[in-house]
C-alpha atoms as a PDB file:
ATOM      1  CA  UNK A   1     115.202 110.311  91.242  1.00  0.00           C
ATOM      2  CA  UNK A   2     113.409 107.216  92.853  1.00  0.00           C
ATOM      3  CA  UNK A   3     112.378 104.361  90.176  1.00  0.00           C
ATOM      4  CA  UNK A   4     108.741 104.841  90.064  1.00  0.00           C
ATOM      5  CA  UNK A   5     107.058 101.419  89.028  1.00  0.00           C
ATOM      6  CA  UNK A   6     104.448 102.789  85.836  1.00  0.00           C
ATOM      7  CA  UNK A   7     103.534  99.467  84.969  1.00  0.00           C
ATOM      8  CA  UNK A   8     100.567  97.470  86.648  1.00  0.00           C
ATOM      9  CA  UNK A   9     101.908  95.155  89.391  1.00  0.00           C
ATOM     10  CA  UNK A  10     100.760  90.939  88.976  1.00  0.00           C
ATOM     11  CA  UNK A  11     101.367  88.145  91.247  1.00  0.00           C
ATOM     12  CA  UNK A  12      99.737  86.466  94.210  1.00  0.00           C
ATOM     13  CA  UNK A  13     100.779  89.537  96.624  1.00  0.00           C
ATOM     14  CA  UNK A  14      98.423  92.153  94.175  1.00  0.00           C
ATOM     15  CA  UNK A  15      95.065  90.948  96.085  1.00  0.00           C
ATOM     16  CA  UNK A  16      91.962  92.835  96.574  1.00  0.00           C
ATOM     17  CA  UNK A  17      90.038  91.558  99.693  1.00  0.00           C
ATOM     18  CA  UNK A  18      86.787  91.224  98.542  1.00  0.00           C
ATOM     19  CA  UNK A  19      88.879  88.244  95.961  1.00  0.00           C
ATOM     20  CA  UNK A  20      90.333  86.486  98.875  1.00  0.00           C
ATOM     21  CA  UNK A  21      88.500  82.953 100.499  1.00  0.00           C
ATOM     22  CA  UNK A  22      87.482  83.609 104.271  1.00  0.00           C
ATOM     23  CA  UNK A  23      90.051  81.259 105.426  1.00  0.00           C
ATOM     24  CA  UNK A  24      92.846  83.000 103.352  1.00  0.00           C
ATOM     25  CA  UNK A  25      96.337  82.923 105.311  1.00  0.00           C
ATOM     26  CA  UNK A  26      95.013  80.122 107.208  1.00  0.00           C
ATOM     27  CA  UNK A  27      97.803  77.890 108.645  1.00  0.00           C
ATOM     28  CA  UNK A  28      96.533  75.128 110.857  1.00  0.00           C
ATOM     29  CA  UNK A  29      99.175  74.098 113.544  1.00  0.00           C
ATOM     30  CA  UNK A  30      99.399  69.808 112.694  1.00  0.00           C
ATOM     31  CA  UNK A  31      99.087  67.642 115.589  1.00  0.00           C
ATOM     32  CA  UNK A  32     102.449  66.579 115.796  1.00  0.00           C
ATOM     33  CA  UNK A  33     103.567  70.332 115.778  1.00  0.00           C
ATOM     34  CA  UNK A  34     101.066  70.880 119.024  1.00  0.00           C
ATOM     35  CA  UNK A  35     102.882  67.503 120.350  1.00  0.00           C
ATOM     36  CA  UNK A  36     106.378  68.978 120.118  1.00  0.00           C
ATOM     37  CA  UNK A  37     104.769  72.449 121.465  1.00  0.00           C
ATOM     38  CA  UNK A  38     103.007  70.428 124.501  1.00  0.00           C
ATOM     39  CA  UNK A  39     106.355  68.681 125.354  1.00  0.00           C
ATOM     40  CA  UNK A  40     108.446  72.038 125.756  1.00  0.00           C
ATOM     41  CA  UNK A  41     105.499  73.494 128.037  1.00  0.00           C
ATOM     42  CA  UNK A  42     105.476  70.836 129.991  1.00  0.00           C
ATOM     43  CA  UNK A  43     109.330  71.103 130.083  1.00  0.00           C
ATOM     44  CA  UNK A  44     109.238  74.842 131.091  1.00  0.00           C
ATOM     45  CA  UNK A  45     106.368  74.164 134.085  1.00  0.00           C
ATOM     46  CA  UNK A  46     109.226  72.050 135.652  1.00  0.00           C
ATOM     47  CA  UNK A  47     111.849  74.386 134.644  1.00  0.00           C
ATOM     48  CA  UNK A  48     111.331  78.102 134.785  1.00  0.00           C
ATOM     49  CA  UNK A  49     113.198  80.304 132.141  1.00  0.00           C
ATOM     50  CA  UNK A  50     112.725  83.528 131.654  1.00  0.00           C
ATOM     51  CA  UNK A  51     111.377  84.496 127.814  1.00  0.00           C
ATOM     52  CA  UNK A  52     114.177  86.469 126.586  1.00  0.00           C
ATOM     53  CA  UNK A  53     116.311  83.418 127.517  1.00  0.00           C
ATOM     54  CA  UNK A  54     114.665  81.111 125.368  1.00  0.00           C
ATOM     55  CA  UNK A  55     116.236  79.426 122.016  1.00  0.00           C
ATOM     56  CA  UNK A  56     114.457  76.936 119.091  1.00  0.00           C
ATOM     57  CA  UNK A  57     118.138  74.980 119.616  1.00  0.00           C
ATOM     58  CA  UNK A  58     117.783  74.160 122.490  1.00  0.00           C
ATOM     59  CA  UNK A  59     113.982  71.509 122.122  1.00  0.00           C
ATOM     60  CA  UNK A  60     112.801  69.698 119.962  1.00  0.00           C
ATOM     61  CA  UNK A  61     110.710  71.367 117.217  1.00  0.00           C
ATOM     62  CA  UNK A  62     111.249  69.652 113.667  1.00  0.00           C
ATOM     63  CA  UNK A  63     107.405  70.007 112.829  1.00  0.00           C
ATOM     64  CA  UNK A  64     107.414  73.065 114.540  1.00  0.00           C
ATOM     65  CA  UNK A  65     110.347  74.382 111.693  1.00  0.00           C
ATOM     66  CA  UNK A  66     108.365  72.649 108.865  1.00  0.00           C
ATOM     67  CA  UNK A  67     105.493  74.543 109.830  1.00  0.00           C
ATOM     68  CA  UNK A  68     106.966  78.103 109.894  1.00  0.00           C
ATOM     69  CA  UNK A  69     108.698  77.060 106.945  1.00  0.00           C
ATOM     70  CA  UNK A  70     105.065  77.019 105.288  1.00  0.00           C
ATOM     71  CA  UNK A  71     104.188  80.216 107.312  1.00  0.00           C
ATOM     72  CA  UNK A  72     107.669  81.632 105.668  1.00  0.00           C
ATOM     73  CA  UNK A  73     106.692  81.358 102.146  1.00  0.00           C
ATOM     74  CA  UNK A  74     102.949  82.440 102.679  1.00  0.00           C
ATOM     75  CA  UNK A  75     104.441  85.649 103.962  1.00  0.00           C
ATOM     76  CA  UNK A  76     107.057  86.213 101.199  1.00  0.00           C
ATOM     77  CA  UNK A  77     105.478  84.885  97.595  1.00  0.00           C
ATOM     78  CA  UNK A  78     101.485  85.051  98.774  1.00  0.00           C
ATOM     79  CA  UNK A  79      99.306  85.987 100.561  1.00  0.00           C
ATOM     80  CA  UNK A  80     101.809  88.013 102.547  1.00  0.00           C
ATOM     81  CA  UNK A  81     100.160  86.946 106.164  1.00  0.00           C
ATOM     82  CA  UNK A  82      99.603  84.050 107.829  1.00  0.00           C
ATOM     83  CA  UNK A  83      96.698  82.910 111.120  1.00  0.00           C
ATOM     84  CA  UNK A  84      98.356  80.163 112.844  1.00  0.00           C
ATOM     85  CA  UNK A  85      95.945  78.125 114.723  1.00  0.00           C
ATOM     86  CA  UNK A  86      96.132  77.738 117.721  1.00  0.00           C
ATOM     87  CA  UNK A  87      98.021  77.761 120.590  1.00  0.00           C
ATOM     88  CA  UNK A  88      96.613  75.759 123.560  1.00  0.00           C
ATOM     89  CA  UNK A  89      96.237  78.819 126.084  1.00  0.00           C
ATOM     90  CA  UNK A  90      93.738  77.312 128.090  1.00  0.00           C
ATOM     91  CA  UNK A  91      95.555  73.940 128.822  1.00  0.00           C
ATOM     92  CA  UNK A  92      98.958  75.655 129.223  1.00  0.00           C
ATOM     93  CA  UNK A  93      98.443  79.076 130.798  1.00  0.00           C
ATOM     94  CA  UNK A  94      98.822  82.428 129.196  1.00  0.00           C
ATOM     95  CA  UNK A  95     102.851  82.621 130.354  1.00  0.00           C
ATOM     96  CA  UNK A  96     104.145  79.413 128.897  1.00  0.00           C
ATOM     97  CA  UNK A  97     101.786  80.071 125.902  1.00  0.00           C
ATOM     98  CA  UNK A  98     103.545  83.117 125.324  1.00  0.00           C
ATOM     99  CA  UNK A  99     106.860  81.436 125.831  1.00  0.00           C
ATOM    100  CA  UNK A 100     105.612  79.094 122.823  1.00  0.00           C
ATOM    101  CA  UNK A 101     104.688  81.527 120.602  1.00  0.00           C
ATOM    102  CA  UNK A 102     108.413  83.458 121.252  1.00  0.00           C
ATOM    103  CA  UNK A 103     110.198  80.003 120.219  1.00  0.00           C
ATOM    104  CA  UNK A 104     107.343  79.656 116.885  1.00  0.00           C
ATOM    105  CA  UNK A 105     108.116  83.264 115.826  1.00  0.00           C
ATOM    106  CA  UNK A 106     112.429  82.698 116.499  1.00  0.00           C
ATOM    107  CA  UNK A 107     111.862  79.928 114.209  1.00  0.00           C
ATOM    108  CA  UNK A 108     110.737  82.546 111.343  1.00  0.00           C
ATOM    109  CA  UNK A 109     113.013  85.502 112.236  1.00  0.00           C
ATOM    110  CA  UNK A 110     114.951  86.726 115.546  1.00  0.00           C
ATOM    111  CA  UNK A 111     113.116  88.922 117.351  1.00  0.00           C
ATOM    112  CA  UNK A 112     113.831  92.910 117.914  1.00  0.00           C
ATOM    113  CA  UNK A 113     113.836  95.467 120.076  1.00  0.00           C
ATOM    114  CA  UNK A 114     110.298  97.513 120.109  1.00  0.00           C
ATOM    115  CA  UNK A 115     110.567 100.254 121.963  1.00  0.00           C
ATOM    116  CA  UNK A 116     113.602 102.476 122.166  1.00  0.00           C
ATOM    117  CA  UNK A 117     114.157 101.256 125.679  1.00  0.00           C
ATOM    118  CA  UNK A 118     114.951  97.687 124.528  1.00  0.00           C
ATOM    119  CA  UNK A 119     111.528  96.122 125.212  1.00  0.00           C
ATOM    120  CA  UNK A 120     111.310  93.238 123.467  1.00  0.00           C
ATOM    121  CA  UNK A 121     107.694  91.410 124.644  1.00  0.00           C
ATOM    122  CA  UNK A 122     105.013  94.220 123.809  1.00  0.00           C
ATOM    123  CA  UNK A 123     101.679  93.773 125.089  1.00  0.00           C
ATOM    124  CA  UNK A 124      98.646  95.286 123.027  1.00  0.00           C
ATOM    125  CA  UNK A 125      95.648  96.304 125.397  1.00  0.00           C
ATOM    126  CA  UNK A 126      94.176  99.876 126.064  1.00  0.00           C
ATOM    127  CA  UNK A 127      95.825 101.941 128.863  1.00  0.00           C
ATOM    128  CA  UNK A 128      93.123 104.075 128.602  1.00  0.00           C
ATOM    129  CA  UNK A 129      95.102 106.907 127.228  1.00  0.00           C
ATOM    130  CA  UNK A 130      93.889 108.750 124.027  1.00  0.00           C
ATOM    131  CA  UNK A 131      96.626 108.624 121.175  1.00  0.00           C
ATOM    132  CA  UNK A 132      99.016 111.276 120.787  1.00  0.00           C
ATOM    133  CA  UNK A 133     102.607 111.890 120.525  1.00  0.00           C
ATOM    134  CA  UNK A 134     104.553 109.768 122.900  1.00  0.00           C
ATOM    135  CA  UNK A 135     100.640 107.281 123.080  1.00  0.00           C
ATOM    136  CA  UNK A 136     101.075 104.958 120.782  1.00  0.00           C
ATOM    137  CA  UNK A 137      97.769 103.873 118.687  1.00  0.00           C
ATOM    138  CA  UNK A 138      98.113 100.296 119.867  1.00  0.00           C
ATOM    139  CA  UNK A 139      97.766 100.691 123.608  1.00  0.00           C
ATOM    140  CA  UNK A 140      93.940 102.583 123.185  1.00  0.00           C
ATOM    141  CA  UNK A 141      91.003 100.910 121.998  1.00  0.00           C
ATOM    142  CA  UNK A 142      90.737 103.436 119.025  1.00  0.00           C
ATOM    143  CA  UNK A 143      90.081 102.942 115.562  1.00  0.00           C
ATOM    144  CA  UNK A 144      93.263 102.435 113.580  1.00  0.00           C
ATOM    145  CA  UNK A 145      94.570 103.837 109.945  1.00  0.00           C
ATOM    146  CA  UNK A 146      95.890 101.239 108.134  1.00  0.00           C
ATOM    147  CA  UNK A 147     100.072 101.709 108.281  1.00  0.00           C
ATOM    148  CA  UNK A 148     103.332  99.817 109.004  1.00  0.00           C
ATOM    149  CA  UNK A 149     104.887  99.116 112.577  1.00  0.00           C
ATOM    150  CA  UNK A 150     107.371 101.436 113.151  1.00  0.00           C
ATOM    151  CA  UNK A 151     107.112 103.485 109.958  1.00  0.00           C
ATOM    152  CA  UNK A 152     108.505 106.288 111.336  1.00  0.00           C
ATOM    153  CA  UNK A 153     112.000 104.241 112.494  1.00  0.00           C
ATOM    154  CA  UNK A 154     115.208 103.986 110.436  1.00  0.00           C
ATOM    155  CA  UNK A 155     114.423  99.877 110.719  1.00  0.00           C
ATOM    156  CA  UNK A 156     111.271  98.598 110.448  1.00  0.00           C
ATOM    157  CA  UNK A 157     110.405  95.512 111.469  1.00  0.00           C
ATOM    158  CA  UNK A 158     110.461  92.304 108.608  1.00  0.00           C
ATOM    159  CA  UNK A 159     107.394  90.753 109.912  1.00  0.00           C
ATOM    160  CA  UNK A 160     104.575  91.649 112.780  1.00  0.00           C
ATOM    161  CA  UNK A 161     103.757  88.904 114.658  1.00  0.00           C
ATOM    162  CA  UNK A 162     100.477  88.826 117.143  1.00  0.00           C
ATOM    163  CA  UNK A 163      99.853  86.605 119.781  1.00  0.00           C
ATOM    164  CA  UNK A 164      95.989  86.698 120.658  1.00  0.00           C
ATOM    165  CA  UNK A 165      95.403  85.986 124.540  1.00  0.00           C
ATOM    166  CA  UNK A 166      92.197  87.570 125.080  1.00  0.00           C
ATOM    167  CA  UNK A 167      89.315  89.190 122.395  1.00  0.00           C
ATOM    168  CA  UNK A 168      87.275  92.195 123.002  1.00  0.00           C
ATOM    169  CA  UNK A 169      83.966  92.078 123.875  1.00  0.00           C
ATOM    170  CA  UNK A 170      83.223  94.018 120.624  1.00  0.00           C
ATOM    171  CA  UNK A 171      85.260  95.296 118.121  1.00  0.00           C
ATOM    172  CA  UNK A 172      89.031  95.016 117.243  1.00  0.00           C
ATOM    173  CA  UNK A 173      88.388  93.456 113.551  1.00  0.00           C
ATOM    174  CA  UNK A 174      91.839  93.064 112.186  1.00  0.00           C
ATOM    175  CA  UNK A 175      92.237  94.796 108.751  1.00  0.00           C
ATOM    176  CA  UNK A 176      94.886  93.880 106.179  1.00  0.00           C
ATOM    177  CA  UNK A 177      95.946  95.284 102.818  1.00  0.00           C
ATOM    178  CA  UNK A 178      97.611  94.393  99.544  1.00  0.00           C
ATOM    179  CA  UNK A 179     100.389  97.598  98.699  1.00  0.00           C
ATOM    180  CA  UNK A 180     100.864  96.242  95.116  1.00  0.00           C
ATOM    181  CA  UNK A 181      97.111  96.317  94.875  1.00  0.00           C
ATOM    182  CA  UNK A 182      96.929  99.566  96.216  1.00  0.00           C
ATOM    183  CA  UNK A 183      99.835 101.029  94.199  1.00  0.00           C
ATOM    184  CA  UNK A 184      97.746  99.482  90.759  1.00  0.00           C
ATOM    185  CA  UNK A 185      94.912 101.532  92.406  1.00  0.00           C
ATOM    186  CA  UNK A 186      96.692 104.634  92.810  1.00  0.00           C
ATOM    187  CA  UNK A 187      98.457 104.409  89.091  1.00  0.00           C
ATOM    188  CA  UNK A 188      95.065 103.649  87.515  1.00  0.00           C
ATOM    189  CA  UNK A 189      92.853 106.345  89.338  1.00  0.00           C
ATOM    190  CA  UNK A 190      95.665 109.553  90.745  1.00  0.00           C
ATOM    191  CA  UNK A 191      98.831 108.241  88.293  1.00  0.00           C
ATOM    192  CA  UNK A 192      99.750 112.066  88.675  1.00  0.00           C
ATOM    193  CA  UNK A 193     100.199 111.771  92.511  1.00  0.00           C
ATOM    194  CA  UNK A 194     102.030 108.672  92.599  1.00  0.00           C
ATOM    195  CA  UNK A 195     105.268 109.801  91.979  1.00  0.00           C
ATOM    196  CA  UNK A 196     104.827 112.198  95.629  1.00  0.00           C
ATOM    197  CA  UNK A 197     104.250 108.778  97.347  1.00  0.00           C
ATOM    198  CA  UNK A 198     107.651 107.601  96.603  1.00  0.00           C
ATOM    199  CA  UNK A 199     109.194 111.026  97.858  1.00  0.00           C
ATOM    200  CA  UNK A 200     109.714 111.351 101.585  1.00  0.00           C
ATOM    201  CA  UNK A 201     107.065 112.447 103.990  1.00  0.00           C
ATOM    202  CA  UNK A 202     107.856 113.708 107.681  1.00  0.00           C
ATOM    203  CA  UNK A 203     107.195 111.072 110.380  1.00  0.00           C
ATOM    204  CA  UNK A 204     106.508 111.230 113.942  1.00  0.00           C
ATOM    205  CA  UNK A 205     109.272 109.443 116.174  1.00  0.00           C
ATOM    206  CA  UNK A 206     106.788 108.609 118.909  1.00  0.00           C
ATOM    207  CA  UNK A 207     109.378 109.984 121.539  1.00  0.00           C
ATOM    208  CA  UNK A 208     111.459 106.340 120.224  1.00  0.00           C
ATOM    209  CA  UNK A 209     114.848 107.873 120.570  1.00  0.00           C
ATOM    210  CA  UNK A 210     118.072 109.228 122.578  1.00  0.00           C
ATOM    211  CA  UNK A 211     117.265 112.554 124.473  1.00  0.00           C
ATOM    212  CA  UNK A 212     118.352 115.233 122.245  1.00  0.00           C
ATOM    213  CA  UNK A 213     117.725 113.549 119.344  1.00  0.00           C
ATOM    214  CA  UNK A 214     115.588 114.516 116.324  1.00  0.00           C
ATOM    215  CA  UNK A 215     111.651 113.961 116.639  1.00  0.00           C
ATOM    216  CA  UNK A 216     110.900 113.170 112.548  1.00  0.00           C
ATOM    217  CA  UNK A 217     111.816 110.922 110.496  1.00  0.00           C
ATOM    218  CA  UNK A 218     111.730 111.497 106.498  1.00  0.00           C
ATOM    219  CA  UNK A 219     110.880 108.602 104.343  1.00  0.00           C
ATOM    220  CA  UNK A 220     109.037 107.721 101.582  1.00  0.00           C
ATOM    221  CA  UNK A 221     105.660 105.818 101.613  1.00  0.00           C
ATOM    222  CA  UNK A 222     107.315 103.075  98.558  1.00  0.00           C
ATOM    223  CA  UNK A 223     110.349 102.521  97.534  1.00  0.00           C
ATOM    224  CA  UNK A 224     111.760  99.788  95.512  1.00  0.00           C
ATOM    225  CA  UNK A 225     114.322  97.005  96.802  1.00  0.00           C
ATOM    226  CA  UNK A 226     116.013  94.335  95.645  1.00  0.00           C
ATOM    227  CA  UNK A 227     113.295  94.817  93.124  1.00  0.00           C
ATOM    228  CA  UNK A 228     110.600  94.387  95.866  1.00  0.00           C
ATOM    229  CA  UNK A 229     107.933  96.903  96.344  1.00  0.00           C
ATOM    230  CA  UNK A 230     108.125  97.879  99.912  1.00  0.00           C
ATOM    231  CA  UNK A 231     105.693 100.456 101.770  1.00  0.00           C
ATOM    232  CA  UNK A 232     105.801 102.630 104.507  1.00  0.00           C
ATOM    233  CA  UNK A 233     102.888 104.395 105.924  1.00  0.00           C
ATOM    234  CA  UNK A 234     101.144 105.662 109.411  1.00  0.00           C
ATOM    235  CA  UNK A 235      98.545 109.067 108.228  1.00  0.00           C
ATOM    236  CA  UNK A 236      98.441 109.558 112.014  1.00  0.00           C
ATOM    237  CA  UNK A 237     102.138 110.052 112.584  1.00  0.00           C
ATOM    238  CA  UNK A 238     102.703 111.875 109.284  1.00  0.00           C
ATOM    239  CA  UNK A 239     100.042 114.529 110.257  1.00  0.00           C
ATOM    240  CA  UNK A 240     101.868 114.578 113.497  1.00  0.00           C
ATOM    241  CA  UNK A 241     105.040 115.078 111.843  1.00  0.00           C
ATOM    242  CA  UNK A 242     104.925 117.551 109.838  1.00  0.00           C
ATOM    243  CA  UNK A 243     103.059 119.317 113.097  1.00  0.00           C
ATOM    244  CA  UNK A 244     106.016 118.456 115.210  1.00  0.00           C
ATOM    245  CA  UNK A 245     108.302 119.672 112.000  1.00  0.00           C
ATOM    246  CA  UNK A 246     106.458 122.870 111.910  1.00  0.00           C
ATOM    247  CA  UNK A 247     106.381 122.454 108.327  1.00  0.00           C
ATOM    248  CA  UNK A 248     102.961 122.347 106.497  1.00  0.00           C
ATOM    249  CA  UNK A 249     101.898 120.037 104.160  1.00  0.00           C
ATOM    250  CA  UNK A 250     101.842 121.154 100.785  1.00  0.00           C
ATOM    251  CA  UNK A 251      98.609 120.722  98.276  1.00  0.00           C
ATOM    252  CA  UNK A 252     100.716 117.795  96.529  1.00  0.00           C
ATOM    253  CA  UNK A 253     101.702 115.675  99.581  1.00  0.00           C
ATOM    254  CA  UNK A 254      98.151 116.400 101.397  1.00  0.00           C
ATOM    255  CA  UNK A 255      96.094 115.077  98.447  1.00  0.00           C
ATOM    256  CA  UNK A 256      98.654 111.828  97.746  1.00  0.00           C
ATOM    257  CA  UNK A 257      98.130 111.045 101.136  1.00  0.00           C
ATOM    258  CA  UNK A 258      94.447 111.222 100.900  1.00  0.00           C
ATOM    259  CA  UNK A 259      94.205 109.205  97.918  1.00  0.00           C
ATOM    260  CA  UNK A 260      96.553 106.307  99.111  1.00  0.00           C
ATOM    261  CA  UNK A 261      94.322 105.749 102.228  1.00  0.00           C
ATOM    262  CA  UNK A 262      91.294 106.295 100.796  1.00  0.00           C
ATOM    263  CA  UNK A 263      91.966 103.155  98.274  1.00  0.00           C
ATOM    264  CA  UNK A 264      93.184 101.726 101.476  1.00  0.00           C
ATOM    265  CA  UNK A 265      90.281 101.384 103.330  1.00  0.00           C
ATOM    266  CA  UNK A 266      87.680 100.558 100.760  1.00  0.00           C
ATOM    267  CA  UNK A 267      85.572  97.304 101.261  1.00  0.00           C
ATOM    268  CA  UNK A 268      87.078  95.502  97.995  1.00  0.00           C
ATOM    269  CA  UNK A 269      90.365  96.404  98.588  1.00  0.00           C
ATOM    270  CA  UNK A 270      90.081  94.788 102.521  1.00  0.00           C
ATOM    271  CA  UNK A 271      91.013  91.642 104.211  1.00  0.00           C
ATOM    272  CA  UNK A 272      88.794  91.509 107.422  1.00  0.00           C
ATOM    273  CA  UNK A 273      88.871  88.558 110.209  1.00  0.00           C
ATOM    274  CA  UNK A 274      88.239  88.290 113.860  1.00  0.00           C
ATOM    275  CA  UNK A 275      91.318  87.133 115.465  1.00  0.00           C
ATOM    276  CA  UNK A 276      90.556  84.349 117.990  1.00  0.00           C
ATOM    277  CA  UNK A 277      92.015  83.414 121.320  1.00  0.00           C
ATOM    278  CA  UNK A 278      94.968  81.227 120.814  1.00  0.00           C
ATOM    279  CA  UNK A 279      95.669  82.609 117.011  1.00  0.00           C
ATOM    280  CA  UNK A 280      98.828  83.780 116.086  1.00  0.00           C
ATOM    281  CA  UNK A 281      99.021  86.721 112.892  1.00  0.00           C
ATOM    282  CA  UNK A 282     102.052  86.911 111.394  1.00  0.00           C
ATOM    283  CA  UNK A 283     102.136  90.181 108.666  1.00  0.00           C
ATOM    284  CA  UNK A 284     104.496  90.748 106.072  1.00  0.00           C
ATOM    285  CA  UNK A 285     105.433  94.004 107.804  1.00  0.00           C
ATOM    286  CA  UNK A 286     106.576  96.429 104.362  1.00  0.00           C
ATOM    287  CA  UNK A 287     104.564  94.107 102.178  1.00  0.00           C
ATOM    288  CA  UNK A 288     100.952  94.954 103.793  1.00  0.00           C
ATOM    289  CA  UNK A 289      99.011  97.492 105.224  1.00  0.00           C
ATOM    290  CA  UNK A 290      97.338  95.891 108.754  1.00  0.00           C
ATOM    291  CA  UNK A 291      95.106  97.878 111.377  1.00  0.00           C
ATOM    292  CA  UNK A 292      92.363  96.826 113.464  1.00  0.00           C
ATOM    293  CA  UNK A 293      88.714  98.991 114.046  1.00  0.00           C
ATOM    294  CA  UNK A 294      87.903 100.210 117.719  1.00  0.00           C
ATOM    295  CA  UNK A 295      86.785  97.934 120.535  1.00  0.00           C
ATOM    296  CA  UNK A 296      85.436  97.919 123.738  1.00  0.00           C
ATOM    297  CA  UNK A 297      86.417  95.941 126.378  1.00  0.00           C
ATOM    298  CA  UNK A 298      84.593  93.618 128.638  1.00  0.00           C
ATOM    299  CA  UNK A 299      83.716  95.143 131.792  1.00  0.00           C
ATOM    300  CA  UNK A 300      85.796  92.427 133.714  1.00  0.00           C
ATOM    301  CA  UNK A 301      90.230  93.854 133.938  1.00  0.00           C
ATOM    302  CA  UNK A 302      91.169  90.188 133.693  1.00  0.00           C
ATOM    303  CA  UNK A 303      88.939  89.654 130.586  1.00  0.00           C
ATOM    304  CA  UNK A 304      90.345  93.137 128.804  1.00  0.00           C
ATOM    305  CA  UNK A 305      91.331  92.930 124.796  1.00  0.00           C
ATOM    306  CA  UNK A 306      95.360  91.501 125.257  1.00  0.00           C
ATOM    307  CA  UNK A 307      97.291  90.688 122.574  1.00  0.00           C
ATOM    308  CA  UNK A 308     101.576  90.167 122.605  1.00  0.00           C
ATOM    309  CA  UNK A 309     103.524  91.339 120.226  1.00  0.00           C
ATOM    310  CA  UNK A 310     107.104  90.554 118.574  1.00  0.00           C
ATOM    311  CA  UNK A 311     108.488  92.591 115.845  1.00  0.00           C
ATOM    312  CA  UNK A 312     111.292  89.967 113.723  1.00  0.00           C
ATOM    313  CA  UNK A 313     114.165  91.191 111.807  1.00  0.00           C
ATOM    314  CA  UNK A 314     117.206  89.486 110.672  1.00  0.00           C
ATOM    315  CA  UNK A 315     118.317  92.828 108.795  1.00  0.00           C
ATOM    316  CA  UNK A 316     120.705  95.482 111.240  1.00  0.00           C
ATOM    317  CA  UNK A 317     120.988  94.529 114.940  1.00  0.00           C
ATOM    318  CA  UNK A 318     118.562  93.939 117.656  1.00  0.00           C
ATOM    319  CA  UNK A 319     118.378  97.144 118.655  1.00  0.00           C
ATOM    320  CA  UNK A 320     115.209  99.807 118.477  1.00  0.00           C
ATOM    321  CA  UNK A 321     117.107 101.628 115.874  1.00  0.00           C
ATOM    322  CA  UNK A 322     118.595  97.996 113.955  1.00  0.00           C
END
């Protein structure tokens, strides 16, 4: 039987939104950080490397690794995500930009494959492709449910990092959420229902895997490690799982889904902010719930909603499946 935690969970990662300050997470990069940062772009205009080659050993970053040091323990003690701001886009160009955020987030954690076919550098911008199974959620301009990056993978990823290059012209609100404050919610208002959360559920593999392989993935929504409360959750690729599964979804497991996501999304129990050009979110991947709402673009391709992606893991090996 899983250890089901009865008692009410404290600390600075049980937030509620609506309790949070506006500029919660909040992680100025210092000036002599942006020096360091400055100094390798101007290193890599003169010497052209290609992303996946790139190292923190090999420049000089020491305020750069006291600064994800901060971002490290915001992420593991509270508030479980950090907004670093910002990365000088316009002065250095979108490509050695990104090449600056890849060396910030290596400094945190190494990054991982995200995509079964070893892609490492993930771009986030609508393809103008409704989701489905084998469309991932993050490459439309749809509304989101809130849920973990790869949720429905053996490995997911430690921490979600996102590198903001470009904004919508309306729309694409990023959403986070507290799991310990959501797991208080669910013992105080459905405690019958939260034991089914931390029983598996069938996931939807996305097409992420070796032909021939199997399309679901069973896991639970929270388990407990290393006495950490860790969560797992997608509603859109567990109703496509157990579709996929051809099993249906008993009474149980359809109305302890329903709660959890309903507490989920409520106002109070919501961090919202407008990620800005330049920003880099970094999310406490099993820790917090993230999403974003839908967008639409500008009517302009080279002005279209882009954000890059990393997923970081130290855990496994770099591959999709760790």
């Amino acid at each position: 039987m899983a250890l089901v935690m009865q008692r009410e969970l404290s600390g600075g990662l049980a937030w509620q939104g609506a309790a949070l300050p506006a500029d919660a997470g909040l992680l100025p990069i210092p000036p002599a950080a942006l020096e360091e940062l400055e100094a390798v772009a101007a290193l890599l205009a003169d010497n052209p490397l290609p992303i996946l080659a790139l190292h923190p050993r090999d420049f000089a970053l020491e305020h750069c690794r006291a600064l994800m040091r901060q971002a490290d323990h915001l992420l593991a003690v509270a508030p479980g995500f950090v907004v670093l701001d910002r990365l000088p886009v316009e002065r250095v160009g979108r490509e050695i930009a990104t090449k600056l955020y890849w060396l910030l987030a290596s400094l945190l954690a190494r990054p991982v494959a995200q995509k079964w076919d070893g892609t490492m550098v993930y771009g986030v911008t609508d393809l103008g492709k409704p989701p489905g199974n084998g469309v991932r959620p993050d490459v439309t301009n749809a509304d989101q449910n809130f849920h973990v990056d790869n949720s429905y993978n053996i490995c997911p990823p430690d921490f979600v990092a996102l590198f903001c290059l470009q904004t919508a012209m309306r729309g694409g609100i990023s959403g986070l959420v507290s799991f310990h404050a959501a797991h208080n919610e669910m013992r105080r208002r459905h405690p019958a229902l939260l034991e089914r959360l931390y029983r598996p559920f069938i996931f939807d593999r996305q097409r992420e895997h070796a032909a021939g392989d199997v399309m679901v993935h069973r896991a639970p929504i929270f388990e407990w490690r290393n006495e950490v409360l860790l969560g797992r959750i997608s509603k859109f690729q567990i109703v496509n799982g157990y579709k996929l599964a051809g099993e249906d979804m008993d009474a149980e497991t359809r109305d302890a889904l329903e709660a959890f996501d309903s507490i989920m999304v409520e106002d109070r129990m919501r961090f919202d902010f407008q990620f800005q050009q330049g920003q880099v979110q970094i999310v406490s991947n099993r820790l917090l719930g993230h999403k974003r709402t839908g967008f639409t673009d500008w009517p302009e391709p080279e002005r279209k909603r882009h954000l890059v992606r990393l997923w970081l893991r130290d855990a496994g090996r770099p591959f999709y499946n760790g």
